[in-house]
Protein backbone atom coordinates (compact mmCIF):
# COMPACT_ATOMS: atom_id res chain seq x y z
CA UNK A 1 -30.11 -45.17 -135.63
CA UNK A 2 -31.33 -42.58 -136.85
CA UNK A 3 -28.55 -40.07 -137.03
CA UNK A 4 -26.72 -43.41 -139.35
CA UNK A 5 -29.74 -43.30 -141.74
CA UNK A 6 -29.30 -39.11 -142.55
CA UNK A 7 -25.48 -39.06 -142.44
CA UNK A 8 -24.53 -38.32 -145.87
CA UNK A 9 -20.69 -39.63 -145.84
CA UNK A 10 -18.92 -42.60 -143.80
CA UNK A 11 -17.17 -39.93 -141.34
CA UNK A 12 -20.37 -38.02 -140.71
CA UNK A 13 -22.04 -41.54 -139.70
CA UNK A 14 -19.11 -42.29 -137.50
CA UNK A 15 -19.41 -39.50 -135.51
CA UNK A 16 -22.67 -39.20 -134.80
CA UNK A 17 -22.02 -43.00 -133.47
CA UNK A 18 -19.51 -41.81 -131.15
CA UNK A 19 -21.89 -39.13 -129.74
CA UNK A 20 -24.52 -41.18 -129.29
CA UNK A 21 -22.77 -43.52 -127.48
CA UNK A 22 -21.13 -41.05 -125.10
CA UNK A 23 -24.74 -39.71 -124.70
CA UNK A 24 -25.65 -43.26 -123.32
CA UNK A 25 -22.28 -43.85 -121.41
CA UNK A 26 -21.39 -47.03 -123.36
CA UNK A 27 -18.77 -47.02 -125.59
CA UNK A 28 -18.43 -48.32 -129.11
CA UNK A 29 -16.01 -51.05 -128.09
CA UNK A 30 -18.08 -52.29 -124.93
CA UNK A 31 -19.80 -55.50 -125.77
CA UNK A 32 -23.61 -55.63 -125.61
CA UNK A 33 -25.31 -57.91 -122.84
CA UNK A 34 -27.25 -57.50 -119.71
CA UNK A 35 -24.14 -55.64 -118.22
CA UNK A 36 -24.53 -53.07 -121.01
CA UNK A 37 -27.55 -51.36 -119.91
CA UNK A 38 -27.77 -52.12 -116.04
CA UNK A 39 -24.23 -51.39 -114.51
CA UNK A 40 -25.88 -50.02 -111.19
CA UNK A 41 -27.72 -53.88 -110.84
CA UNK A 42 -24.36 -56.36 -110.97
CA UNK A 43 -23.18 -58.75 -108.61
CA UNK A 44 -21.75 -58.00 -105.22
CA UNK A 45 -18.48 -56.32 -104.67
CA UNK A 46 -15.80 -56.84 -102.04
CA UNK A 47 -16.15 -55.53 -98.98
CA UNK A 48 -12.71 -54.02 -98.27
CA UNK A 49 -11.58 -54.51 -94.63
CA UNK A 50 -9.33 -52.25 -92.52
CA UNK A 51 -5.58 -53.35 -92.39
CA UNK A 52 -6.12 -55.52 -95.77
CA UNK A 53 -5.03 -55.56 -99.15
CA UNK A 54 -5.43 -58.12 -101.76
CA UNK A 55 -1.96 -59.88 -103.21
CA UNK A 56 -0.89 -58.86 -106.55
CA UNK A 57 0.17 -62.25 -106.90
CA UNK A 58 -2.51 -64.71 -106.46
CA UNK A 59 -5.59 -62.19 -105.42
CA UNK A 60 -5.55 -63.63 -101.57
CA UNK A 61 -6.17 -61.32 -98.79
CA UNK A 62 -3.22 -60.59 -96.84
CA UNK A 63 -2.92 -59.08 -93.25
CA UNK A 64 0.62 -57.39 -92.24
CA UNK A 65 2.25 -58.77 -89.82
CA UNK A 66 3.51 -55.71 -88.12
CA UNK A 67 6.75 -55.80 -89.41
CA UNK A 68 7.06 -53.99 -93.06
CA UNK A 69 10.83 -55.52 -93.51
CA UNK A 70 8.88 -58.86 -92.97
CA UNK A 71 5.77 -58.39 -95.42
CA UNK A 72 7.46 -57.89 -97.93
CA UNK A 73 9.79 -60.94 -97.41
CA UNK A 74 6.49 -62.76 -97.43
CA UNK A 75 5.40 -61.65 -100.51
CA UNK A 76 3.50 -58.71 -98.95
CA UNK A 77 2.08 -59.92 -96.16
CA UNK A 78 0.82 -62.60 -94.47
CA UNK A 79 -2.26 -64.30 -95.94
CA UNK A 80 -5.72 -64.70 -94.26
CA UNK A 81 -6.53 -68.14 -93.69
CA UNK A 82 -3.13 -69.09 -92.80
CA UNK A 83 -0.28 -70.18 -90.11
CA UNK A 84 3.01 -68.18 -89.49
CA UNK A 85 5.37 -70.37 -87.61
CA UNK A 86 8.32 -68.30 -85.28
CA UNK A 87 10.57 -70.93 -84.73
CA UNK A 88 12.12 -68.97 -81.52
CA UNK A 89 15.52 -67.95 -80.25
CA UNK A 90 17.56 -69.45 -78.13
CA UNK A 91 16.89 -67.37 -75.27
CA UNK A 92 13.36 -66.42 -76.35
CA UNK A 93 14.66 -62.82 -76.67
CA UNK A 94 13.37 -61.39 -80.11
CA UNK A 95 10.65 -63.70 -80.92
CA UNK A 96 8.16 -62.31 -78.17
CA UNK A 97 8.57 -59.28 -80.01
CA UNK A 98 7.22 -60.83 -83.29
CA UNK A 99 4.51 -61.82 -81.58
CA UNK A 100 3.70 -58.24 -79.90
CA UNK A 101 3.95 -56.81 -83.38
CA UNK A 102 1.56 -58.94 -84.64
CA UNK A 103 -0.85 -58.09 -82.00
CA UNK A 104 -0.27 -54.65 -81.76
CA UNK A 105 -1.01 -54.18 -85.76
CA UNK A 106 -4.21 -55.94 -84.84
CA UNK A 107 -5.32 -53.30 -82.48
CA UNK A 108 -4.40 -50.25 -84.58
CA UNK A 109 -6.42 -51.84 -87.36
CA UNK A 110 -9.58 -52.73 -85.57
CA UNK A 111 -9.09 -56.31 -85.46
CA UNK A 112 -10.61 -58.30 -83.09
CA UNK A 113 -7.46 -60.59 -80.78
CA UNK A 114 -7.48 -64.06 -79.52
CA UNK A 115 -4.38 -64.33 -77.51
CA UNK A 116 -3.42 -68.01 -75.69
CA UNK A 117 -0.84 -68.63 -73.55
CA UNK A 118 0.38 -71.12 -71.13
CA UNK A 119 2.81 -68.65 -69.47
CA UNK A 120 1.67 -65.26 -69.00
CA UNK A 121 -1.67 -63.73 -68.68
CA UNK A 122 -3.28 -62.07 -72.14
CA UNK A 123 -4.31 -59.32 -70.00
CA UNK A 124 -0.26 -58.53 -69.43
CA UNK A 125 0.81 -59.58 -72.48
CA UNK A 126 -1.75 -56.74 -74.29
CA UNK A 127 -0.24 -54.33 -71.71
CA UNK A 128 3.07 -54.85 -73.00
CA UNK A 129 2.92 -53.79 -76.50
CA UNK A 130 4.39 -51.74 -78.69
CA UNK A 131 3.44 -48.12 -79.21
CA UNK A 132 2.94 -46.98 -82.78
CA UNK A 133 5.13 -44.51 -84.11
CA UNK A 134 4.13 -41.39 -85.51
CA UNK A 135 5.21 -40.46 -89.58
CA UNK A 136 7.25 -37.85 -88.62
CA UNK A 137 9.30 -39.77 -85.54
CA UNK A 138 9.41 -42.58 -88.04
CA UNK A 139 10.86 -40.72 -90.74
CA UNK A 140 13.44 -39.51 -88.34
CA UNK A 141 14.18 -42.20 -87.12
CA UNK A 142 15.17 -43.65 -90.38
CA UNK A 143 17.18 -40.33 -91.31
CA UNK A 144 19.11 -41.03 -88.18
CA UNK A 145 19.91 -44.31 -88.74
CA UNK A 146 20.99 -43.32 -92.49
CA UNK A 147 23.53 -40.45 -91.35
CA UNK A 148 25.01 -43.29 -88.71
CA UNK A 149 26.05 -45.12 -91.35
CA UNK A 150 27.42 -42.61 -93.64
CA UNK A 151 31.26 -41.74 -93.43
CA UNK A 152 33.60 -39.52 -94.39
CA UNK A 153 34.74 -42.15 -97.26
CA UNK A 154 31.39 -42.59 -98.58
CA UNK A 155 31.72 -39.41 -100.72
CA UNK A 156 34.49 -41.06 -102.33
CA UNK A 157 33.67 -42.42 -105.68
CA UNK A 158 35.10 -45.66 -105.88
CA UNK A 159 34.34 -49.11 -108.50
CA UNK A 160 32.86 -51.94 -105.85
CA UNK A 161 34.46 -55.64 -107.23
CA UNK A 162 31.63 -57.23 -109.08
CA UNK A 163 30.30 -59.48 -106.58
CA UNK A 164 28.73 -56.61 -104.39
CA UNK A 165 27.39 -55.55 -107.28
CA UNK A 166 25.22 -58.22 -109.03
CA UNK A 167 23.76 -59.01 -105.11
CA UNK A 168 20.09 -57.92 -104.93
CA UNK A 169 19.31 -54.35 -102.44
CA UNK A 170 17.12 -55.59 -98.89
CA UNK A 171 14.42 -52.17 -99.81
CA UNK A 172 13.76 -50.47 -96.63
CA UNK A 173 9.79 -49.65 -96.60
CA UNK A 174 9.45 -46.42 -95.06
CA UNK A 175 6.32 -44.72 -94.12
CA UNK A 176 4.07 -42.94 -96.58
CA UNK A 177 0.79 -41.03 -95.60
CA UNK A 178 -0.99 -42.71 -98.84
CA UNK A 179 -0.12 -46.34 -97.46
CA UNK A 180 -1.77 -47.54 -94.33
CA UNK A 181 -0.50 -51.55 -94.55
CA UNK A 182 1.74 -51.95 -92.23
CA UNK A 183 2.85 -49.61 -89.34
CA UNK A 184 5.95 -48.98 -87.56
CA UNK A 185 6.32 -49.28 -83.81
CA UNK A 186 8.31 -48.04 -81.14
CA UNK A 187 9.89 -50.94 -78.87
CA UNK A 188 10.93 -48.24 -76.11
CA UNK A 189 7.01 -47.36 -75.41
CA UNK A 190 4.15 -49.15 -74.57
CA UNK A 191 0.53 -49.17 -76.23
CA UNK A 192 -1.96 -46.28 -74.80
CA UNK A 193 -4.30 -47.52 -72.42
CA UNK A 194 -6.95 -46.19 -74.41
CA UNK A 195 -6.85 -48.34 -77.72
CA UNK A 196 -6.64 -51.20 -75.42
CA UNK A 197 -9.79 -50.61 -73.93
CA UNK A 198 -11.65 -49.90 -77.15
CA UNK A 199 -10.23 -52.87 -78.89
CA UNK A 200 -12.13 -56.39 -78.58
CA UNK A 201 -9.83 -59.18 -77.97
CA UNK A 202 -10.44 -62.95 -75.94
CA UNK A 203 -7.68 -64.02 -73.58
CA UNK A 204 -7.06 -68.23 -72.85
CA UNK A 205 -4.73 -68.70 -70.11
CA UNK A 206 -3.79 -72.26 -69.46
CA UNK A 207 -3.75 -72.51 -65.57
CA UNK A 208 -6.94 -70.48 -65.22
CA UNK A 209 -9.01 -72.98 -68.26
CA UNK A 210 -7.66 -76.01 -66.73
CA UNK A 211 -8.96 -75.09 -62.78
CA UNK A 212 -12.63 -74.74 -64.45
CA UNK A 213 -14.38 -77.97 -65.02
CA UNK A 214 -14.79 -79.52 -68.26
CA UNK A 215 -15.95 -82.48 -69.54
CA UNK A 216 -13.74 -83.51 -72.23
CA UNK A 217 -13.77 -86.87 -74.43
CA UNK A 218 -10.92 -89.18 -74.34
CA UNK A 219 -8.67 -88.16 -77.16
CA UNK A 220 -4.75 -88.08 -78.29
CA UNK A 221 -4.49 -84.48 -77.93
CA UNK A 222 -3.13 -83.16 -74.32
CA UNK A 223 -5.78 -81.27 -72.21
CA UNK A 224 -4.67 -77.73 -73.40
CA UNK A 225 -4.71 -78.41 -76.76
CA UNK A 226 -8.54 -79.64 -77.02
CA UNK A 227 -9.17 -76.70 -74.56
CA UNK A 228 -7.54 -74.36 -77.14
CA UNK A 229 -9.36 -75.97 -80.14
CA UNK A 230 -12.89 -75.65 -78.64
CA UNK A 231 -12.05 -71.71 -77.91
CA UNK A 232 -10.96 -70.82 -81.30
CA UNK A 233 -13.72 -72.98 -83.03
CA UNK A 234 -16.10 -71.28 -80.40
CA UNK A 235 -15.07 -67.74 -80.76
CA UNK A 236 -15.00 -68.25 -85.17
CA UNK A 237 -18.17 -69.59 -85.07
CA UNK A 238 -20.15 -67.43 -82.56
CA UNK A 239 -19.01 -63.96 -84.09
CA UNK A 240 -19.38 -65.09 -87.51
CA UNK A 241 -15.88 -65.24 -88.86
CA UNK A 242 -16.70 -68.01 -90.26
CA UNK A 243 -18.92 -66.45 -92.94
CA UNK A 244 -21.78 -69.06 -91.88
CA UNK A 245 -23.36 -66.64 -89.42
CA UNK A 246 -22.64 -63.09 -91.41
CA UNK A 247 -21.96 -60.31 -89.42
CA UNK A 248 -24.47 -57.23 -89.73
CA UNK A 249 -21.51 -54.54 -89.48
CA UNK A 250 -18.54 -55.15 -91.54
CA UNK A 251 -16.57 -57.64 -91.87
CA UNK A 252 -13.69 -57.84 -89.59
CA UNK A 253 -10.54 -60.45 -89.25
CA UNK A 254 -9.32 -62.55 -86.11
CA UNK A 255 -6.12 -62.11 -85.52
CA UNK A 256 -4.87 -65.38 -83.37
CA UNK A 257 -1.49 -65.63 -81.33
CA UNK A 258 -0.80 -68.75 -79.50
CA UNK A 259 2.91 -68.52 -77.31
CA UNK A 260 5.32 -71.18 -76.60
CA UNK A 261 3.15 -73.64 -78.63
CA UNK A 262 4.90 -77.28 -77.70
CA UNK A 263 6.74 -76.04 -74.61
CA UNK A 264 5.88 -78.29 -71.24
CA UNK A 265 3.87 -75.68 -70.22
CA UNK A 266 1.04 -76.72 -72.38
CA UNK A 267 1.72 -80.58 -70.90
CA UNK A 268 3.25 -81.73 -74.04
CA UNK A 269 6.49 -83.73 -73.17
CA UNK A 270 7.80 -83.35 -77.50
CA UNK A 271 10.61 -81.35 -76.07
CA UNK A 272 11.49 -83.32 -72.81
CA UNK A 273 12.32 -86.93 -74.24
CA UNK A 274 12.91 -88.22 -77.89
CA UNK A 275 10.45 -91.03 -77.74
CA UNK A 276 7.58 -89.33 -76.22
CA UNK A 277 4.07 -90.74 -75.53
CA UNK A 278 2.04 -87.54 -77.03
CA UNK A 279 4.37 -87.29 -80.20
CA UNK A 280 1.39 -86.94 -82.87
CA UNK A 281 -0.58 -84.49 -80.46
CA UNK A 282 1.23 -81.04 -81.33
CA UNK A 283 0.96 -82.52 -85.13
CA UNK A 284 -2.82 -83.25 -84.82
CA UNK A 285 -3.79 -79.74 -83.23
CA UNK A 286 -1.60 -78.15 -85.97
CA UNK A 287 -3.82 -79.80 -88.46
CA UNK A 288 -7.20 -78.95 -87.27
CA UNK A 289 -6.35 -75.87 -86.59
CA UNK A 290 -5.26 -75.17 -90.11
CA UNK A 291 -8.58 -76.44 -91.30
CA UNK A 292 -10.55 -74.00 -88.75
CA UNK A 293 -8.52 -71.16 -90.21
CA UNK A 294 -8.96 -72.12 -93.86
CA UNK A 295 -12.67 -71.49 -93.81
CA UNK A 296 -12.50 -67.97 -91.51
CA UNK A 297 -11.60 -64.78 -91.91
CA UNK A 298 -8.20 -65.49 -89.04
CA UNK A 299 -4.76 -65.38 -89.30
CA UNK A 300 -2.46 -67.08 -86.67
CA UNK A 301 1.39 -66.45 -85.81
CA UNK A 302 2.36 -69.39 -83.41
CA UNK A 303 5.98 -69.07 -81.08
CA UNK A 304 7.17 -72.35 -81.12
CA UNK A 305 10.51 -73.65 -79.18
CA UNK A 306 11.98 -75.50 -82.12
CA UNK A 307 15.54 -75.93 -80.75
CA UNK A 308 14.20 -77.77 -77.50
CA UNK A 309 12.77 -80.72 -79.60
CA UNK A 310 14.41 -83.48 -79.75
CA UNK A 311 13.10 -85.29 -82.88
CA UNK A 312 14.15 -84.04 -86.09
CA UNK A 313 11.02 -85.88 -87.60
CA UNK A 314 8.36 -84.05 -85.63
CA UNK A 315 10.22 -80.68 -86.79
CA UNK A 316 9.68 -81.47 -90.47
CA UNK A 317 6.37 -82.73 -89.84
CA UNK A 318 5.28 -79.66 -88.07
CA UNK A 319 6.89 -77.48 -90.80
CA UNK A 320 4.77 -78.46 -93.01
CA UNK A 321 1.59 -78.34 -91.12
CA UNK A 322 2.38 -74.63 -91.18
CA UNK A 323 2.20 -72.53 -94.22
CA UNK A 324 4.70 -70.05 -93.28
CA UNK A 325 8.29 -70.64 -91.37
CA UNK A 326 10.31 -67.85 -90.28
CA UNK A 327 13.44 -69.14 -88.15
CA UNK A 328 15.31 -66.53 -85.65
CA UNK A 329 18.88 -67.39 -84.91
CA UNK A 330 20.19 -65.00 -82.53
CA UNK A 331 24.37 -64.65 -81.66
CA UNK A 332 24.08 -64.48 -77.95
CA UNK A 333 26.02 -67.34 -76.25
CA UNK A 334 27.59 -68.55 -79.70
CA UNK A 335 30.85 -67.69 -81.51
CA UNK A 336 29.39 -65.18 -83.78
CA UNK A 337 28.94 -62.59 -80.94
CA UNK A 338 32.37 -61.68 -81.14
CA UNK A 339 33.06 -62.08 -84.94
CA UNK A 340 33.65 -58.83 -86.48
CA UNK A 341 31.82 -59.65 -89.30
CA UNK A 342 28.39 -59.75 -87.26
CA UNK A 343 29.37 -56.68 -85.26
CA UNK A 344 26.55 -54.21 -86.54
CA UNK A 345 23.93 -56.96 -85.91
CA UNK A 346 22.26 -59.61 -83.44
CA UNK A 347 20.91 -62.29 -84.73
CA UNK A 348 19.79 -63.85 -88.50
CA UNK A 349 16.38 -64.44 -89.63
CA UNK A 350 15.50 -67.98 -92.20
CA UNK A 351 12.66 -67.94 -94.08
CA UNK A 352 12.53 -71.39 -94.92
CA UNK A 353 8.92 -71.76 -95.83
CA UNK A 354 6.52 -69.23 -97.69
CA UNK A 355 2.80 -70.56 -98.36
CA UNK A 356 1.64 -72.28 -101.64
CA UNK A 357 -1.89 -70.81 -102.62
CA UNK A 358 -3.62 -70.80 -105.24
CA UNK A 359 -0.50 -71.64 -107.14
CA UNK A 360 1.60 -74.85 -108.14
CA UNK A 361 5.27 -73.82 -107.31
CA UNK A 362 6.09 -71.46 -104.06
CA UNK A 363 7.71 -68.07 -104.71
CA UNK A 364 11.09 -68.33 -103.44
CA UNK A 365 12.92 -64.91 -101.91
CA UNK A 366 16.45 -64.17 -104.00
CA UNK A 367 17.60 -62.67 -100.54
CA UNK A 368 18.73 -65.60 -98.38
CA UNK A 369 21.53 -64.17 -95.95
CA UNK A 370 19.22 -61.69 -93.64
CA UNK A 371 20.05 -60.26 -90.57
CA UNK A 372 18.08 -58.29 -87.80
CA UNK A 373 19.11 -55.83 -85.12
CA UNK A 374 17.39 -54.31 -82.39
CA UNK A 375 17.73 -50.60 -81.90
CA UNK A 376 16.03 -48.40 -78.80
CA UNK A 377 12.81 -48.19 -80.77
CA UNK A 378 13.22 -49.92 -83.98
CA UNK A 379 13.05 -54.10 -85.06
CA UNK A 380 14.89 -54.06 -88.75
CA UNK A 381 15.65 -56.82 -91.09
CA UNK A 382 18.81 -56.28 -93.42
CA UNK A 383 21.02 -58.00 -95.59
CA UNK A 384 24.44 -59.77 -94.26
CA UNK A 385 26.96 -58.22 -97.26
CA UNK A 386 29.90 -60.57 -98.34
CA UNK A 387 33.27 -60.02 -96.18
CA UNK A 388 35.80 -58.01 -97.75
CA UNK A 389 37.87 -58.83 -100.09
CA UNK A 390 41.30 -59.91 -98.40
CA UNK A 391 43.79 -58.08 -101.03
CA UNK A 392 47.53 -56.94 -100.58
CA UNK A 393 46.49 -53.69 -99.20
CA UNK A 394 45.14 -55.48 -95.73
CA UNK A 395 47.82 -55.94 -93.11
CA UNK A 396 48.83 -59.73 -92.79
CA UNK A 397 47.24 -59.82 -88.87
CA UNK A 398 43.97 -58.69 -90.29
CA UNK A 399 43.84 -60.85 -93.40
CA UNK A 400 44.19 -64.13 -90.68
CA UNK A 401 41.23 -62.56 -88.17
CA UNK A 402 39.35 -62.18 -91.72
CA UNK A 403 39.67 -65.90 -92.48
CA UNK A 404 38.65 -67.19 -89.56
CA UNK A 405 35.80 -65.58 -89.19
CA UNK A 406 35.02 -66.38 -92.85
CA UNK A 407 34.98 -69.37 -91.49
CA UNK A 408 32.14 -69.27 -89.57
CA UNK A 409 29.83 -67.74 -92.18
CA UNK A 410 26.43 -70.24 -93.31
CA UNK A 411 26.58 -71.61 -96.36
CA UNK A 412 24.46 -68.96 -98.03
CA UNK A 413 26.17 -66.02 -96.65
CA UNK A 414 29.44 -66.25 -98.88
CA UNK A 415 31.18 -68.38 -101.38
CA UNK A 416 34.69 -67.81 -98.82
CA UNK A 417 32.83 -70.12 -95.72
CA UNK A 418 34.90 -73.72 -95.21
CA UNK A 419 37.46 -72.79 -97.54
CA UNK A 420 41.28 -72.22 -96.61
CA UNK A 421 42.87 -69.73 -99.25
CA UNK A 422 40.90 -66.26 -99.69
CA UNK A 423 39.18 -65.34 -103.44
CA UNK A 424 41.63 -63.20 -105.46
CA UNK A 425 39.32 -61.56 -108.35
């Protein structure tokens, strides 16, 4: 104040306000408080955790699932405190590798694993993993896939009809040295031995927790899923995921995979008969499961055979029990094998539900007609373009193969599926 009181003009006074103030490191816009003078003493800060960011969205902490292509469909990731449904294929081909993905993000992160399964051992399931891939291998990788696709045509400049070119581009995420959310992995390889045995992960096999005696109250749950229940609730609450029993290191997140969820193997009959005794049981442990997870620092991905159960009810109920459904419909054993129009991949991918948190309305993905395909080493997610257009130009065989197998496009992969007469625009 005393600089104000000898300054002779309004500039000179100014300025010597502006010194000051960067003398003190507070500016002359920064509102005076407690805050003001004691920076060094505020509240607590967030503790950032390996293999999480926070959403840009809604501020919740999300987890990747191991599949960039599939973050990003999600909204960036999948969020802690939360249920991913894989609503499996057919043949239970691609969905196990989901499910390894998942895992195997968890281990190059740090994150402690709690893997259940009725049908193979954790032990063998961990050994089975995918191996990360290096930046480099990854990047060419993704240069080799771009120069398959290029042709000698494609340096022709030509006018696309208008259709193609209103439709929304599927981004492929590739790997960056600055961005460590999200890895990519090599399905060819398995995971070293060594980040195995340094990671810390709990294994529940069914026929091994069911031979061990345990005294278990009548309930309407089956056996395995009560047995399931009191691991997870043991295993949150001992190691203080929970937040109720802080952990003196950091912080760290419980990554939870539970296979064939609703299969026989876990002695629920939902997919034998339509009117079966234990129908609210796989409904039930959905539900308190979600409520374990809501209050812990876990995120589950469950592997559920869908297509086996018989009541259409217990499908919707169980959809929305779970806060994220990802559907894989793969095109072995159906008509769309041979259709030339699903040549280049095997299967599609539905993301039919995407969490609601912290909001009122769900954000809804513009992209609906996805498609994967399995390479030697690489799991990728792309978008299923519109057929061709059938013009004069195309030979009158080919324009009839074309319709047919217009034909047997979804409803959201083309405005030409169910109709009889091609588009002429």
């Amino acid at each position: 104040m005393a600089a104000v009181a000898t300054g002779g003009t309004g500039a000179e006074s100014s300025g010597s306000m502006a010194a000051a103030a960067s003398k003190s490191n507070v500016t002359s816009f920064q509102r005076r408080g407690t805050r003001a003078s004691g920076t060094d003493s505020g509240g607590p800060r967030l503790v950032s955790i390996a293999g999480t960011r926070p959403s840009v969205r809604n501020g919740q902490l999300l987890v990747s699932t191991g599949l960039p292509a599939l973050d990003q469909l999600l909204g960036g990731g999948l969020a802690v405190g939360t249920v991913l449904l894989i609503e499996e294929d057919k043949y239970n081909i691609y969905s196990p590798l989901l499910f390894k993905y998942f895992l195997a993000e968890g281990i190059i992160n740090g994150h402690t694993l709690l893997v259940a399964s009725a049908k193979e051992d954790p032990a063998d399931i961990l050994q089975e993993l995918p191996a990360p891939l290096i930046e480099e291998n990854c990047k060419k990788e993704f240069d080799k896939d771009e120069c398959n696709r290029k042709t000698p045509e494609s340096n022709i400049k030509m006018k696309i009809a208008w259709r193609y070119q209103l439709l929304p581009k599927m981004e492929q995420v590739k790997p960056t040295s600055s961005s460590r959310f999200g890895h990519y992995y090599d399905a060819s390889k398995r995971i070293p031995q060594e980040l195995i045995e340094a990671s810390k992960w709990h294994g529940f096999f069914l026929p091994e927790k069911i031979s061990s005696p345990l005294k278990v109250e009548p309930c309407s749950l089956t056996l395995g899923y009560i047995m399931l229940l009191q691991f997870i609730q043991n295993i949150i609450y001992e190691e203080g995921f929970d937040g109720s029993n802080p952990q003196k290191k950091q912080k760290n997140i419980l990554r939870i995979g539970i296979q064939n969820l609703g299969s026989p193997l876990w002695g629920d009959d939902i997919c034998c008969t339509d009117n079966c005794d234990n129908s609210h049981s796989l409904t039930k442990f959905l539900y308190v499961l979600r409520g374990l997870l809501r209050n812990s620092l876990s995120a589950c991905i469950i592997t559920m055979p869908t297509h086996l159960i018989q009541n259409k009810a217990v499908i919707a109920r169980v959809t929305n029990l779970s806060d994220t459904v990802v559907g894989l419909e793969s095109f072995i054993g159906s008509e769309r094998e041979t259709n030339p129009l699903y040549k280049d991949y095997h299967g599609l991918i539905h993301i039919r539900q995407i969490p609601r948190l912290n909001n009122l309305i769900c954000d809804e993905s513009d992209v609906k007609d996805l498609a994967f395909k399995l390479k030697r080493k690489l799991f990728t997610i792309e978008r299923l373009h519109l057929p061709p257009d059938l013009s004069d130009t195309v030979s009158r065989s080919s324009k009839q193969d074309l319709a047919e197998s217009a034909k047997l496009l979804g409803p959201g992969c083309g405005m030409m599926a169910g109709g009889k007469k091609h588009l002429d625009f």
